[in-house]
N, C-alpha and C. Protein backbone atom coordinates (compact mmCIF):
# COMPACT_ATOMS: atom_id res chain seq x y z
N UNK A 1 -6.39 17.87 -13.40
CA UNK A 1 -5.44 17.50 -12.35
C UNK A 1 -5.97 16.31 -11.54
N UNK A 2 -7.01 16.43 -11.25
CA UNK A 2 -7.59 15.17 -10.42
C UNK A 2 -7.61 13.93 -11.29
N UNK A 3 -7.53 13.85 -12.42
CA UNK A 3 -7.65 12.92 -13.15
C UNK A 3 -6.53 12.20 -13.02
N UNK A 4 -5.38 13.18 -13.18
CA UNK A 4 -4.30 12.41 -13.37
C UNK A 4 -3.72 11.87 -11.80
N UNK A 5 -4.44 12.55 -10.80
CA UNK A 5 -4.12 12.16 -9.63
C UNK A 5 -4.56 10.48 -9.33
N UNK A 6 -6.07 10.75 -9.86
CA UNK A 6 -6.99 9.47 -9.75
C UNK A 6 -6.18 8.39 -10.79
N UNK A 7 -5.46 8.62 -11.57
CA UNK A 7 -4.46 7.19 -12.37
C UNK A 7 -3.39 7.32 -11.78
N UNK A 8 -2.97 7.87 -11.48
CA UNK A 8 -1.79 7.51 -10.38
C UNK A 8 -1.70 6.75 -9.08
N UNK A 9 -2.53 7.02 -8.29
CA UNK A 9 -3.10 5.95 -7.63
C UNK A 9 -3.45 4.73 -7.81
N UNK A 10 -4.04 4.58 -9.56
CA UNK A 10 -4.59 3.51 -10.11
C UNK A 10 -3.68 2.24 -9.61
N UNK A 11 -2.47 3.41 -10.39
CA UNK A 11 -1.15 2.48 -10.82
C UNK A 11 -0.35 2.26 -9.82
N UNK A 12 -0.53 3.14 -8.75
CA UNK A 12 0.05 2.59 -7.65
C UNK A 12 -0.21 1.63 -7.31
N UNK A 13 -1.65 1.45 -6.96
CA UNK A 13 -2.28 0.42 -6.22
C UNK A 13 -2.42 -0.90 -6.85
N UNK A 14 -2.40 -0.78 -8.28
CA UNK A 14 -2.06 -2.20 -8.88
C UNK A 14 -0.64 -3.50 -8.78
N UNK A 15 0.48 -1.94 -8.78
CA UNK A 15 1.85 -2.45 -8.71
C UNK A 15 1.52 -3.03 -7.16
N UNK A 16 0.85 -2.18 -5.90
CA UNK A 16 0.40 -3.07 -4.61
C UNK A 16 -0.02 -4.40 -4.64
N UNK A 17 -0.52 -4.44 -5.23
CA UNK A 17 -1.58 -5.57 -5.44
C UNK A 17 -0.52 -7.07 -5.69
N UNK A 18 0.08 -6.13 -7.28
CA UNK A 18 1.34 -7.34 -8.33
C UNK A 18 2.05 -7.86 -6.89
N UNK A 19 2.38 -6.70 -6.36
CA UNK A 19 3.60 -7.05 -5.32
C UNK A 19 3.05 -8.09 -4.26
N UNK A 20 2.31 -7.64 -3.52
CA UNK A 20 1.17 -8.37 -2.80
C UNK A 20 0.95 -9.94 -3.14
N UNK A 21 0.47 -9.90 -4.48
CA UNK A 21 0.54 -11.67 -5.05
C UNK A 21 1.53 -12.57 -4.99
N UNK A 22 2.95 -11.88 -5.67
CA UNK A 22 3.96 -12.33 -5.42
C UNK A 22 5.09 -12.37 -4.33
N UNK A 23 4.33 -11.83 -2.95
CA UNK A 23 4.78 -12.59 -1.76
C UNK A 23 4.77 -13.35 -1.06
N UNK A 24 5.44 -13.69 0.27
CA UNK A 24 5.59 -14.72 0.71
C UNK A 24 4.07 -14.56 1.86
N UNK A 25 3.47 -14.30 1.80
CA UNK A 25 2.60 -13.98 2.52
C UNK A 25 1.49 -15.57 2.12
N UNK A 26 0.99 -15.90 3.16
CA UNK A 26 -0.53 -17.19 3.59
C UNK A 26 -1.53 -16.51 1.94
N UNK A 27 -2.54 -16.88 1.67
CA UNK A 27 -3.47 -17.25 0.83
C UNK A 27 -4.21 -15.97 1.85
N UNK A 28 -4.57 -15.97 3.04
CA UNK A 28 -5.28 -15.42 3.73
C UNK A 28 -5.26 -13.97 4.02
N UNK A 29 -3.49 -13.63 4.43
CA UNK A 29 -3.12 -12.15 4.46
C UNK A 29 -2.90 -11.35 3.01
N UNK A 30 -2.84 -12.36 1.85
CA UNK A 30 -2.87 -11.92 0.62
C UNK A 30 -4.75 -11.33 0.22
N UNK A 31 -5.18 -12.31 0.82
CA UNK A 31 -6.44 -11.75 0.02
C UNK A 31 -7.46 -11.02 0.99
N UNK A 32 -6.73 -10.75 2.68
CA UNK A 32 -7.06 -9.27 3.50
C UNK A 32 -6.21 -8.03 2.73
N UNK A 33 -4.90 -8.04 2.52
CA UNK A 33 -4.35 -6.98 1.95
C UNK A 33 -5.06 -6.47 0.71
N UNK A 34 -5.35 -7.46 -0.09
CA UNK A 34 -5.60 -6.86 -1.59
C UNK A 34 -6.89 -6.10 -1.00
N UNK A 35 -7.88 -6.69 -0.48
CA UNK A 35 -9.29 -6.24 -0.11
C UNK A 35 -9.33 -5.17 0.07
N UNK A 36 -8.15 -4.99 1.13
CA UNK A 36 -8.23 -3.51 1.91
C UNK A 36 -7.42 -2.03 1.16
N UNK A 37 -6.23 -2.68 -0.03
CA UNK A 37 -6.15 -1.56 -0.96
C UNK A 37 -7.51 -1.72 -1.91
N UNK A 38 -8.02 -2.29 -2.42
CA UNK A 38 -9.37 -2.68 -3.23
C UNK A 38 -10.63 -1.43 -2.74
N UNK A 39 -10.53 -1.42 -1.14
CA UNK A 39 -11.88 -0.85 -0.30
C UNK A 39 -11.05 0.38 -0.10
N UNK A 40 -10.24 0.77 0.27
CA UNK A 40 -9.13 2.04 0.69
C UNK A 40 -7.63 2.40 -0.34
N UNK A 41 -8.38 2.79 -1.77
CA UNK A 41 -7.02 2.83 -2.60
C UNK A 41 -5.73 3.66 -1.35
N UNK A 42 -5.72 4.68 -1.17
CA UNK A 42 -4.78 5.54 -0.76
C UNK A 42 -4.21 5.02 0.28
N UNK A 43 -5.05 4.73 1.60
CA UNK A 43 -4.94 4.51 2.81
C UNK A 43 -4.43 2.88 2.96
N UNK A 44 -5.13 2.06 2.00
CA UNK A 44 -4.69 0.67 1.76
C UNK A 44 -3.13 0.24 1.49
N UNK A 45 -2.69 1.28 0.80
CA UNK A 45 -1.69 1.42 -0.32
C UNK A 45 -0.47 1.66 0.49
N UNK A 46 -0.74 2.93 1.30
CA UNK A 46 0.32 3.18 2.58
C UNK A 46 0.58 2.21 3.32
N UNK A 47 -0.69 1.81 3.94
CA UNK A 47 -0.23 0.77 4.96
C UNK A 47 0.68 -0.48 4.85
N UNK A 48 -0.33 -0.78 3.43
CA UNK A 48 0.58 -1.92 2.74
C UNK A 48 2.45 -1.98 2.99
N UNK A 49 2.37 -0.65 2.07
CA UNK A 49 4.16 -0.52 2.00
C UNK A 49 5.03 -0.23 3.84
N UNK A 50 3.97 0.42 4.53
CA UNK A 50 4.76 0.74 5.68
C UNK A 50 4.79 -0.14 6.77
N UNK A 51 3.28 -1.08 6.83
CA UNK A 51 3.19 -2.35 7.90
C UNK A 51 3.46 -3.87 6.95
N UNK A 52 2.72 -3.68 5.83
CA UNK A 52 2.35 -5.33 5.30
C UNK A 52 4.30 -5.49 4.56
N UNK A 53 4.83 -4.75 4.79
CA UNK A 53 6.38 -5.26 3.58
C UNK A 53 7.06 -5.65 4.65
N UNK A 54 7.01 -5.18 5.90
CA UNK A 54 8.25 -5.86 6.79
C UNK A 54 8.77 -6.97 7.13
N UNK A 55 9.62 -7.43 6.99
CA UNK A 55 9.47 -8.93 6.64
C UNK A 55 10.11 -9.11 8.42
């Protein structure tokens, strides 16, 4: 079970990432965001979608 928990996340956090690259976001807040899902899969990942998407 944890396994499959731990690739799910994987894949979450990658599609974060994809998404992340291909926004409108500076060179700068792109490569604090990625860092911080990179250093904090779970916690990175949330924030991302609930603070970093608001346009």
């Amino acid at each position: 079970m944890q396994g499959i928990l731990g690739l799910i996340i994987l894949v979450l956090d990658i599609i974060a990432i994809l998404d992340c690259i291909k926004s409108n976001f500076d060179t700068g807040k792109k490569v604090l965001w990625i860092v911080l899902i990179l250093l904090l899969p779970v916690i990175g990942l949330i924030l991302y979608y609930l603070v970093g998407k608001k346009k």
